[in-house]
Protein backbone atom coordinates (compact mmCIF):
# COMPACT_ATOMS: atom_id res chain seq x y z
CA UNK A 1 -142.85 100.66 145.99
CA UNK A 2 -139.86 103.24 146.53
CA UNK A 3 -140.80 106.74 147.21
CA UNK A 4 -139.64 109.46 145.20
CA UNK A 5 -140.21 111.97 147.30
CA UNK A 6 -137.61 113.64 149.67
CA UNK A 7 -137.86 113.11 153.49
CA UNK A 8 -137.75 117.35 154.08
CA UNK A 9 -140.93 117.66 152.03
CA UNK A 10 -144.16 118.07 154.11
CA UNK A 11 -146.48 115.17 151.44
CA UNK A 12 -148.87 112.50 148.37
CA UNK A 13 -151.55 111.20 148.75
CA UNK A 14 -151.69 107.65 147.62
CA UNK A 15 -149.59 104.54 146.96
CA UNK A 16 -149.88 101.03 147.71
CA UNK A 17 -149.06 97.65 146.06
CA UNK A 18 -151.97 95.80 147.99
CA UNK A 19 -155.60 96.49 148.72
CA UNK A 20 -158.71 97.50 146.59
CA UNK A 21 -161.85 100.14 146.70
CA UNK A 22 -164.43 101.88 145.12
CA UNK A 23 -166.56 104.79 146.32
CA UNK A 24 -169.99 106.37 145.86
CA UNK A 25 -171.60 109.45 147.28
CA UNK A 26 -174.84 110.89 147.38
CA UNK A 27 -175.16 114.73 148.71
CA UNK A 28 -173.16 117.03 146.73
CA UNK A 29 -171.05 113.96 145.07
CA UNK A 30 -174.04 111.64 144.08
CA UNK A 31 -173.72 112.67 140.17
CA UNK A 32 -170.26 112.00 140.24
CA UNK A 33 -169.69 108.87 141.37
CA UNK A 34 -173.38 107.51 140.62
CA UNK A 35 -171.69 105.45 138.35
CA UNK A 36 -169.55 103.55 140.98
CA UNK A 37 -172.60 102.21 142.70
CA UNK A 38 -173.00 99.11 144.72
CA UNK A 39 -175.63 98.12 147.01
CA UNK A 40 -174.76 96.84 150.77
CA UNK A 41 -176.47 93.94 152.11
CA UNK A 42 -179.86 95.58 154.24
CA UNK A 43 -179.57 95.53 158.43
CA UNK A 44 -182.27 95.75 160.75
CA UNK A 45 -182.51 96.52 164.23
CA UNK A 46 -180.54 99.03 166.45
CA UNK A 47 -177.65 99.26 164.19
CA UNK A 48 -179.37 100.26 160.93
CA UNK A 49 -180.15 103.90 162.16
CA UNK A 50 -176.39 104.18 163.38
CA UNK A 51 -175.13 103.72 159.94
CA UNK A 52 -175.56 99.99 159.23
CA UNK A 53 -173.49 97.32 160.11
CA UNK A 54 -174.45 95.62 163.33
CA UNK A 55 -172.55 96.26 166.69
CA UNK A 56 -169.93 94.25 168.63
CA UNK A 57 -169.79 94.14 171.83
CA UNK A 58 -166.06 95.08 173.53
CA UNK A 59 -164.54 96.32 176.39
CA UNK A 60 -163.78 99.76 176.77
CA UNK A 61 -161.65 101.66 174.48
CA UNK A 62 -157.97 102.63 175.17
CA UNK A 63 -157.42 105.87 176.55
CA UNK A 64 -154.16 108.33 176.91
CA UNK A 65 -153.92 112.24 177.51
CA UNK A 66 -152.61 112.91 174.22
CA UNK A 67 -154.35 111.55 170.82
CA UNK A 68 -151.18 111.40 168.00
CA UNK A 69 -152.85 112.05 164.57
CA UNK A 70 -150.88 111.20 161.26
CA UNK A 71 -152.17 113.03 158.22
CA UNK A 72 -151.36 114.75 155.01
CA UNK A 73 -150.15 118.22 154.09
CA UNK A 74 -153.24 120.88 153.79
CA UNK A 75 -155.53 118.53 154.89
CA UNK A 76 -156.18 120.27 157.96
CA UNK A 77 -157.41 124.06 158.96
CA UNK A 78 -155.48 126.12 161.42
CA UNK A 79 -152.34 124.30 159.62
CA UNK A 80 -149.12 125.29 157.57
CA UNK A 81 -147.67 123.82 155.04
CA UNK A 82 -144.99 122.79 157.86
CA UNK A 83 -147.17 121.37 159.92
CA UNK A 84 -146.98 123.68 162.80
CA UNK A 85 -149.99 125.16 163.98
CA UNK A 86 -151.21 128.95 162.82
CA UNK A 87 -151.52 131.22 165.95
CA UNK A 88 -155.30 131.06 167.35
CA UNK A 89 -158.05 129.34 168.76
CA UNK A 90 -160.96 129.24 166.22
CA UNK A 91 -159.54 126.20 164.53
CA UNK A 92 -160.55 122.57 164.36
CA UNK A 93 -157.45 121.02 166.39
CA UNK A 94 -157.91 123.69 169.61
CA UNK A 95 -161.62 123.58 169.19
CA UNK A 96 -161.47 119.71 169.72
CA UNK A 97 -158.79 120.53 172.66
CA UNK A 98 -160.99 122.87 174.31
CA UNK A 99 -164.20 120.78 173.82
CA UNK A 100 -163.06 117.14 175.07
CA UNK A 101 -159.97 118.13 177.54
CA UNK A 102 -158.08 115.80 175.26
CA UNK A 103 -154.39 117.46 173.70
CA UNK A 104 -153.93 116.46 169.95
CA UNK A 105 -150.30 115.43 168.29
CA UNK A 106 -150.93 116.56 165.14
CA UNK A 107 -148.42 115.21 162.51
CA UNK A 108 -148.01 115.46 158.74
CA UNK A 109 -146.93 111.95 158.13
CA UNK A 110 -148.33 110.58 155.69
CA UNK A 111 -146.73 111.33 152.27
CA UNK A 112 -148.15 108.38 150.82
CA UNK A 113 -149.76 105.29 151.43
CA UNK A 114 -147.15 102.86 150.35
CA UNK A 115 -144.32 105.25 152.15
CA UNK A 116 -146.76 105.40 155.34
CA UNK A 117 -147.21 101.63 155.23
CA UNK A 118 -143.60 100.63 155.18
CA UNK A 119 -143.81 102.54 158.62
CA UNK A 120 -146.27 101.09 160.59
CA UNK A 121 -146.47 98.14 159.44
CA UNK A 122 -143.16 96.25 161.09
CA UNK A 123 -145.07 97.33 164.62
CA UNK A 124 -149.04 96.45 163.86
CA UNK A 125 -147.43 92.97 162.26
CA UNK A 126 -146.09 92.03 165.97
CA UNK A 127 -149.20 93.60 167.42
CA UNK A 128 -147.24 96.46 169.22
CA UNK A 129 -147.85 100.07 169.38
CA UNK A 130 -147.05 101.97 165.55
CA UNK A 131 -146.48 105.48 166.91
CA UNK A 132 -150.34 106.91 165.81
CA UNK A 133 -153.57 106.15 167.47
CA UNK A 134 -156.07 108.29 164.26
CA UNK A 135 -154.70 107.98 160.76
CA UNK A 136 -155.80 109.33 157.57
CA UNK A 137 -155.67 106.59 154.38
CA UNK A 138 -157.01 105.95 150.70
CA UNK A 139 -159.41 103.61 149.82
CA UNK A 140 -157.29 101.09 148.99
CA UNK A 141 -154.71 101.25 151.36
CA UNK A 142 -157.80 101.10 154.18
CA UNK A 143 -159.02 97.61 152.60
CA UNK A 144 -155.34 96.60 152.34
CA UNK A 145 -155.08 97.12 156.56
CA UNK A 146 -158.00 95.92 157.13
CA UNK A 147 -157.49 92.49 155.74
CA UNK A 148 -154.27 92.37 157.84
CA UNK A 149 -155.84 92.82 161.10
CA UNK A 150 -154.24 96.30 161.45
CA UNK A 151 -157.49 98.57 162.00
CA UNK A 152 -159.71 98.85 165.08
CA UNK A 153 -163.20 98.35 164.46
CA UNK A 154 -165.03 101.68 165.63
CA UNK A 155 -167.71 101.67 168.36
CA UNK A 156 -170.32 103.23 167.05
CA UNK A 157 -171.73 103.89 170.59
CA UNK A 158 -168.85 106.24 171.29
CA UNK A 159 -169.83 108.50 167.61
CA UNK A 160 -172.81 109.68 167.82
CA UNK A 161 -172.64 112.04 165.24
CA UNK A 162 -171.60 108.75 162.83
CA UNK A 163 -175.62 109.38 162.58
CA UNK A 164 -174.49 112.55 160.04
CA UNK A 165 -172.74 109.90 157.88
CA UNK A 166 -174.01 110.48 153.87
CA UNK A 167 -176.95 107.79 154.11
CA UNK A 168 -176.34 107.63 150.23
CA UNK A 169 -172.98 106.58 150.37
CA UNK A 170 -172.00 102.92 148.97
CA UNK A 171 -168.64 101.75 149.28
CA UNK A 172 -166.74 98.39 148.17
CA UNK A 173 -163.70 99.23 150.27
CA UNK A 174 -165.05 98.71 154.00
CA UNK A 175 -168.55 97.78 153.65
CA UNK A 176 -170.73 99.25 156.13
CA UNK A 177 -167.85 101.66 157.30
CA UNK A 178 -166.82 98.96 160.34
CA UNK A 179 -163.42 100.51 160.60
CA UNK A 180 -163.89 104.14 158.90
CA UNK A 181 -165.61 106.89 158.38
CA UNK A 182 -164.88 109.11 155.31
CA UNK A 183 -162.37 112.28 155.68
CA UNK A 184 -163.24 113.81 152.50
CA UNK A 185 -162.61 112.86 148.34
CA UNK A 186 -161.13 114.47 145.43
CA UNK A 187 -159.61 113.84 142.23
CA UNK A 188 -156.32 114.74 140.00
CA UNK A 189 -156.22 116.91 137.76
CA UNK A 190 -153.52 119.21 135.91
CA UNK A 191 -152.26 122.31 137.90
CA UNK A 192 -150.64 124.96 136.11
CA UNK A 193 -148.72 128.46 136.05
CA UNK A 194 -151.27 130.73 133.75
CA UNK A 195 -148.41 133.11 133.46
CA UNK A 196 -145.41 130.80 132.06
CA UNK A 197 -147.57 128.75 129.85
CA UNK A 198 -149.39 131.23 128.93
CA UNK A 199 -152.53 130.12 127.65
CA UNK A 200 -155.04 127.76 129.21
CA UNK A 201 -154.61 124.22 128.69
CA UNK A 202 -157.91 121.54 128.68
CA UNK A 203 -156.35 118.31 127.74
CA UNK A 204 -153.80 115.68 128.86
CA UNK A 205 -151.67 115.98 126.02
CA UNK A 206 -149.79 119.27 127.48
CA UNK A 207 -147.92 117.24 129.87
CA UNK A 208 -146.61 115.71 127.02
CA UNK A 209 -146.03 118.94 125.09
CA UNK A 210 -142.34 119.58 124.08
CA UNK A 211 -142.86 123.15 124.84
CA UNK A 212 -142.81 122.70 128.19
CA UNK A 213 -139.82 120.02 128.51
CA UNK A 214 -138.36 119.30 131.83
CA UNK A 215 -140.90 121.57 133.10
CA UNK A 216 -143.53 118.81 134.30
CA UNK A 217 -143.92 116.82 137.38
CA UNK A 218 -145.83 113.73 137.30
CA UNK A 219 -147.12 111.44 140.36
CA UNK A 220 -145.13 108.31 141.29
CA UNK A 221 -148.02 106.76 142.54
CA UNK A 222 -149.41 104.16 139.64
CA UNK A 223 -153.16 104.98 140.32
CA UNK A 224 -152.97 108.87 140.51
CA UNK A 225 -150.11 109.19 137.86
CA UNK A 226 -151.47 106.83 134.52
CA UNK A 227 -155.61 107.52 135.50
CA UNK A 228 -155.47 110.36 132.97
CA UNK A 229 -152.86 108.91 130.89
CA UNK A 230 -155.20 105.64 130.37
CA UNK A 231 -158.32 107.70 129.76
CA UNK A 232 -156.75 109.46 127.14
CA UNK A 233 -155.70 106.84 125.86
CA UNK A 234 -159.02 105.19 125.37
CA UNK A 235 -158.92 102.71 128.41
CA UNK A 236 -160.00 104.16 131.59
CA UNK A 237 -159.29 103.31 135.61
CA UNK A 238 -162.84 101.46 135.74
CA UNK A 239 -162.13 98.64 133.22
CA UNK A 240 -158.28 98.94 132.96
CA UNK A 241 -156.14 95.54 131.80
CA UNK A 242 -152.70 94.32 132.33
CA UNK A 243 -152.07 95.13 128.64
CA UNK A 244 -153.65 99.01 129.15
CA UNK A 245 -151.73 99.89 132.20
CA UNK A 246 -148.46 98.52 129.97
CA UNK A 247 -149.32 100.84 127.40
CA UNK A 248 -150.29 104.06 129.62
CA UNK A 249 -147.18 102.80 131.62
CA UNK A 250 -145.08 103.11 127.81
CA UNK A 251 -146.65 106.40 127.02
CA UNK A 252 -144.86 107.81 129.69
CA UNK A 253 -142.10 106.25 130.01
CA UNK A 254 -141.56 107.07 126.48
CA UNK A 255 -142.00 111.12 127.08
CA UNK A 256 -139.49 110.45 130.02
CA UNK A 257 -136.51 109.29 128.05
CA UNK A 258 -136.55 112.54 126.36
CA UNK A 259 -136.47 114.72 129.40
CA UNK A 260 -140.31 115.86 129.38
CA UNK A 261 -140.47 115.23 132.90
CA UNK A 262 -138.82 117.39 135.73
CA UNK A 263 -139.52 114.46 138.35
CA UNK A 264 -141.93 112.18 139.23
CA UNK A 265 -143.94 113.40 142.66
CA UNK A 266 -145.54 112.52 145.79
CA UNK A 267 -147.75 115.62 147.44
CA UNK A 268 -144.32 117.77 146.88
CA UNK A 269 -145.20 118.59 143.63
CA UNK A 270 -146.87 121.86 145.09
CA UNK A 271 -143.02 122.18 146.56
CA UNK A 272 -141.96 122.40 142.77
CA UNK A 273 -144.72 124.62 141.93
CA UNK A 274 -144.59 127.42 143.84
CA UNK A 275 -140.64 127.51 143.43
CA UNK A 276 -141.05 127.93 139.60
CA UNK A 277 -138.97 125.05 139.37
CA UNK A 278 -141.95 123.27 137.11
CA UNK A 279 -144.78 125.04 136.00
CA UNK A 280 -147.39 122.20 135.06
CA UNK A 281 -148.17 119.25 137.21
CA UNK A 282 -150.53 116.61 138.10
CA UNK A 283 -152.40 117.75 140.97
CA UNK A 284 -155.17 116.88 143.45
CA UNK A 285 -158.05 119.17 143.53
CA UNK A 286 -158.50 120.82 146.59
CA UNK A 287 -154.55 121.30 147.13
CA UNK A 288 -154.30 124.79 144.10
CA UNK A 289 -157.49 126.21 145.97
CA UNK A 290 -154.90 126.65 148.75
CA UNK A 291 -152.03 126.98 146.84
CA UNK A 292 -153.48 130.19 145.04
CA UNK A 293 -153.33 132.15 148.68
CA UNK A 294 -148.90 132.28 147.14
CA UNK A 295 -149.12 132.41 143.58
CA UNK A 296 -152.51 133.50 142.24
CA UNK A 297 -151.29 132.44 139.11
CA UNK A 298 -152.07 128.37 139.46
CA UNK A 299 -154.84 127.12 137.77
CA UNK A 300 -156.29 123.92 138.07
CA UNK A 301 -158.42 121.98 135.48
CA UNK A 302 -159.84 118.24 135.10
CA UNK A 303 -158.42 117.40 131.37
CA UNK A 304 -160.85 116.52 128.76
CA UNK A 305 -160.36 113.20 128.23
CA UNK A 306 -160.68 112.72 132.05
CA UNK A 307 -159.13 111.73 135.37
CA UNK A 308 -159.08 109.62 138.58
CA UNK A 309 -160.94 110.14 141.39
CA UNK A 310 -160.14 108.99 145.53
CA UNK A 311 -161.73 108.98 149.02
CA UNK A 312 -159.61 109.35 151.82
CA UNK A 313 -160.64 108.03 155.65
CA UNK A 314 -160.11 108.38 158.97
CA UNK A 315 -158.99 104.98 160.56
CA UNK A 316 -157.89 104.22 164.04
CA UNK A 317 -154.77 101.74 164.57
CA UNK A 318 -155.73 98.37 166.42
CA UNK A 319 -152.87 99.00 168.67
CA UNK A 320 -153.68 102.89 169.58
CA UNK A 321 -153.18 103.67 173.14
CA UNK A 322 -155.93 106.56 172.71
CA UNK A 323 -158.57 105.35 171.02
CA UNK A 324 -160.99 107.07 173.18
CA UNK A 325 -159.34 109.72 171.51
CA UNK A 326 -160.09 108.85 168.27
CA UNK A 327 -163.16 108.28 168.60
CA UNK A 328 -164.14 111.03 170.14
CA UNK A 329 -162.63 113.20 167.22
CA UNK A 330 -164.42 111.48 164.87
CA UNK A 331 -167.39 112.78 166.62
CA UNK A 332 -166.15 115.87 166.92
CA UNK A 333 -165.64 116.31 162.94
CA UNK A 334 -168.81 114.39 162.18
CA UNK A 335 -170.49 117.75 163.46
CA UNK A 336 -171.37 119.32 160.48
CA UNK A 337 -170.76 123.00 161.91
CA UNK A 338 -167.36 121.35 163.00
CA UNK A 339 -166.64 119.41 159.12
CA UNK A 340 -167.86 122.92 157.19
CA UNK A 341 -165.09 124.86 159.11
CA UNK A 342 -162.44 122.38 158.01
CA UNK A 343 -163.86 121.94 154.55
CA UNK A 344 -163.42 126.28 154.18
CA UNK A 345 -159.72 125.57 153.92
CA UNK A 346 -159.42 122.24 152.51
CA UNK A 347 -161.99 122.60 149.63
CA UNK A 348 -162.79 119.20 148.68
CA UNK A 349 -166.07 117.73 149.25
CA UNK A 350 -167.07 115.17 151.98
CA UNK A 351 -169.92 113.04 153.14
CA UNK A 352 -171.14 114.42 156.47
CA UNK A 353 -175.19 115.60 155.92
CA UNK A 354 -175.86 119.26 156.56
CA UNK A 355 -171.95 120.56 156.45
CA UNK A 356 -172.66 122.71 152.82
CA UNK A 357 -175.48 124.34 154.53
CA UNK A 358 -173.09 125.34 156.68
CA UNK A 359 -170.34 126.34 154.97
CA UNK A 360 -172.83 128.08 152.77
CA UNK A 361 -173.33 130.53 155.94
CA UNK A 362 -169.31 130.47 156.37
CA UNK A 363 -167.64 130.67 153.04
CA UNK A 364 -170.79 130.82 150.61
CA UNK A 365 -168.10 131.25 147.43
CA UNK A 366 -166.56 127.85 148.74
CA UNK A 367 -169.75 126.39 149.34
CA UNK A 368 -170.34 126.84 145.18
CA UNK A 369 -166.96 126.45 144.43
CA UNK A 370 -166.89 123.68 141.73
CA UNK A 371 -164.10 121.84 143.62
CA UNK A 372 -166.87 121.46 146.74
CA UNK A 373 -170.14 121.74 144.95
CA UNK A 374 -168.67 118.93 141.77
CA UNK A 375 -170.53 120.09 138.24
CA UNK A 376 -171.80 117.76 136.25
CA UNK A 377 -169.34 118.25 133.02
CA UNK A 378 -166.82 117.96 135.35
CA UNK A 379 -168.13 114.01 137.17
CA UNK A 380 -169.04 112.63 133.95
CA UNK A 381 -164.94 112.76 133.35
CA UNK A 382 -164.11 111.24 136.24
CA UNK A 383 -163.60 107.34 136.87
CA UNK A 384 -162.54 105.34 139.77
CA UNK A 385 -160.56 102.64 140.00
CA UNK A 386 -161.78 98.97 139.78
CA UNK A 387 -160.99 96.53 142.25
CA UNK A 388 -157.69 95.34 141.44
CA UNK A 389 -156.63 91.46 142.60
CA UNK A 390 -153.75 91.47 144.67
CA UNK A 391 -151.53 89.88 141.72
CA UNK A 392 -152.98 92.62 139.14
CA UNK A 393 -152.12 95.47 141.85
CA UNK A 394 -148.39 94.03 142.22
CA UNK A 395 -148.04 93.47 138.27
CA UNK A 396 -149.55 97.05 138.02
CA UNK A 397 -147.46 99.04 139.98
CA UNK A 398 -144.48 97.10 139.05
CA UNK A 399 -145.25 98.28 135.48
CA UNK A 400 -144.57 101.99 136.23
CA UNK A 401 -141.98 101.58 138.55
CA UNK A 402 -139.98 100.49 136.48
CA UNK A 403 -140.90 103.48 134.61
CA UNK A 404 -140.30 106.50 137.74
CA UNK A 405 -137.63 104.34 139.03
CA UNK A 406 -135.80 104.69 136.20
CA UNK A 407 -136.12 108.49 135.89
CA UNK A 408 -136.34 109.59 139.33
């Protein structure tokens, strides 16, 4: 899929045109994706205790003095928005420095999946080094690597904290988490300047409000941009059909023709935002938490009729040349002291036992912040995608490309 989004802009989170996933949590998330759940095949032995899947032997892990690390834009504390670190040494990347001896490149390279694919993939194809040893990746995009041979599987020896991994947590997209662990998950959702629209909105249909004409941003991606549009609709992400996606996929294309939309967006929406050059977008959740530090102003709000939801993971490249590394930040984050100091900044919820007890002792208004701590009224609107063939996930995507190609 072509990316909309300009090279200057630190940013998505997540296209692809291959690959499937679905996710369930228990902890903090279990309500709201209870509904996704699937059960994995029982272990026994050794193995079971260290999260479940059975270990292989293999020689020892690749090793390098410096561990490059590709993720997205606020998706890390002690971070700008530029990607350069903020003066100090309380943060997770320094922390992990001082801790294991081992220096971090830390880069904000992933804008979106598809985008992020297109790179690496022309090196992990030949089985030659892609630039990144750790990498942070949808679902989707995860099972899409996978299948290609492209991801290391993780020694479980060399993570022992894997044992803080959710026990509770199901998911179709790497059974058994063989080649990742879980970063953290979130949803989309509508962001929005309180001051220039000037009343609060609840439902989908203001993106589509003439009011606010050429003063929207939608997402490019086909997963996160028509997940709302086919819930309100009346189809949803869960069940979706060629022939729903075409009509989400008309909706908006529709609007477009008339100028409703500004653009349509990878993670640079929040770019558009806090210029004033748009002042309603689709959104992930735990971005506007951050966001709100420049322009109190933002709101952020999970529409009626409902939205899509996505896990992001930490993977390690087959062809790192640190995956010692990698590993041992894994571990390192897998601390739940460790995860709650990184989830303080991020906001979004993630899978690693113990870390809101923590956080609760750190940030205790983040800790029962409803973007962390999900509410009920707020899961019971969200839906995950379904497994999508690969045919239906090419037919898919083409369907609203044609659609943001047309008016990017």
């Amino acid at each position: 899929m072509t990316s909309t989004q300009s090279g200057s802009s630190p940013l998505s989170r997540r296209t692809v045109l291959a690959g499937t996933g679905t996710l369930l949590a228990g902890g903090a998330l279990a309500q709201m994706l209870a509904a996704c759940s699937k059960t994995e095949p029982s272990v026994s032995g050794p193995a079971a205790s260290a999260g479940g899947t059975t270990q292989v032997p293999r020689t020892a892990l690749s090793s390098a003095a410096t561990l490059r690390f590709a993720n997205w834009s606020l998706y890390m504390d002690g971070i700008d928005e530029s990607g350069a670190r903020i003066p100090g040494d309380k943060s997770t990347l320094p922390l992990f420095e001082k801790a294991t001896g081992q220096k971090v490149d830390y880069r904000q390279d992933v804008n979106d999946n598809a985008e992020f694919f297109e790179k690496v993939n022309p090196s992990l194809e030949a089985g030659k080094d892609c630039g990144y040893d750790l990498m942070v990746l949808t679902d989707y995009m995860v099972a899409k690597m996978i299948g290609l041979g492209y991801l290391l599987e993780l020694d479980r020896s060399a993570i022992p904290n894997i044992k803080n991994l959710d026990p509770d947590l199901k998911q179709t997209f790497d059974p058994g988490n063989k080649f990742s662990l879980p970063w953290v998950s979130g949803w989309v959702g509508i962001a929005y300047d309180r001051k220039k629209v000037g009343k609060e909105i609840d439902s989908t249909s203001a993106l589509f409000d003439p009011e606010y004409k050429g003063k929207v941003t939608l997402f490019s991606d086909m997963r996160d941009g028509l997940g709302m549009i086919l819930l309100s609709g009346g189809s949803s992400p869960a069940t979706a059909k060629k022939q729903d996606v075409d009509k989400a996929a008309a909706t908006v294309g529709a609007a477009a023709a008339t100028g409703q939309f500004a653009r349509f967006t990878g993670n640079d929406y929040k770019d558009d935002l806090l210029k004033g050059e748009v002042i309603m977008s689709q959104a992930y959740s735990g971005d506007v938490a951050q966001l709100q530090e420049t322009n109190p102003d933002l709101a952020f709000v999970v529409p009626k009729e409902g939205s899509s939801r996505f896990i992001d993971n930490l993977v390690i490249a087959k062809t790192a040349a640190d995956a010692k590394g990698a590993h041992q930040f894994m571990d390192f984050v897998y601390d739940p002291v460790n995860m709650a100091r990184i989830i303080a900044t991020l906001q979004y919820p993630t899978f690693v036992k113990g870390y809101l007890k923590e956080l609760q002792a750190i940030a205790p208004d983040i800790a029962s912040s409803p973007l962390v701590d999900v509410p009920k009224d707020v899961s019971d609107r969200l839906a995950t995608w379904r497994p999508l063939k690969a045919q239906e996930e090419i037919a898919y995507a083409a369907a609203y490309e044609v659609v943001t190609s047309a008016n990017s």
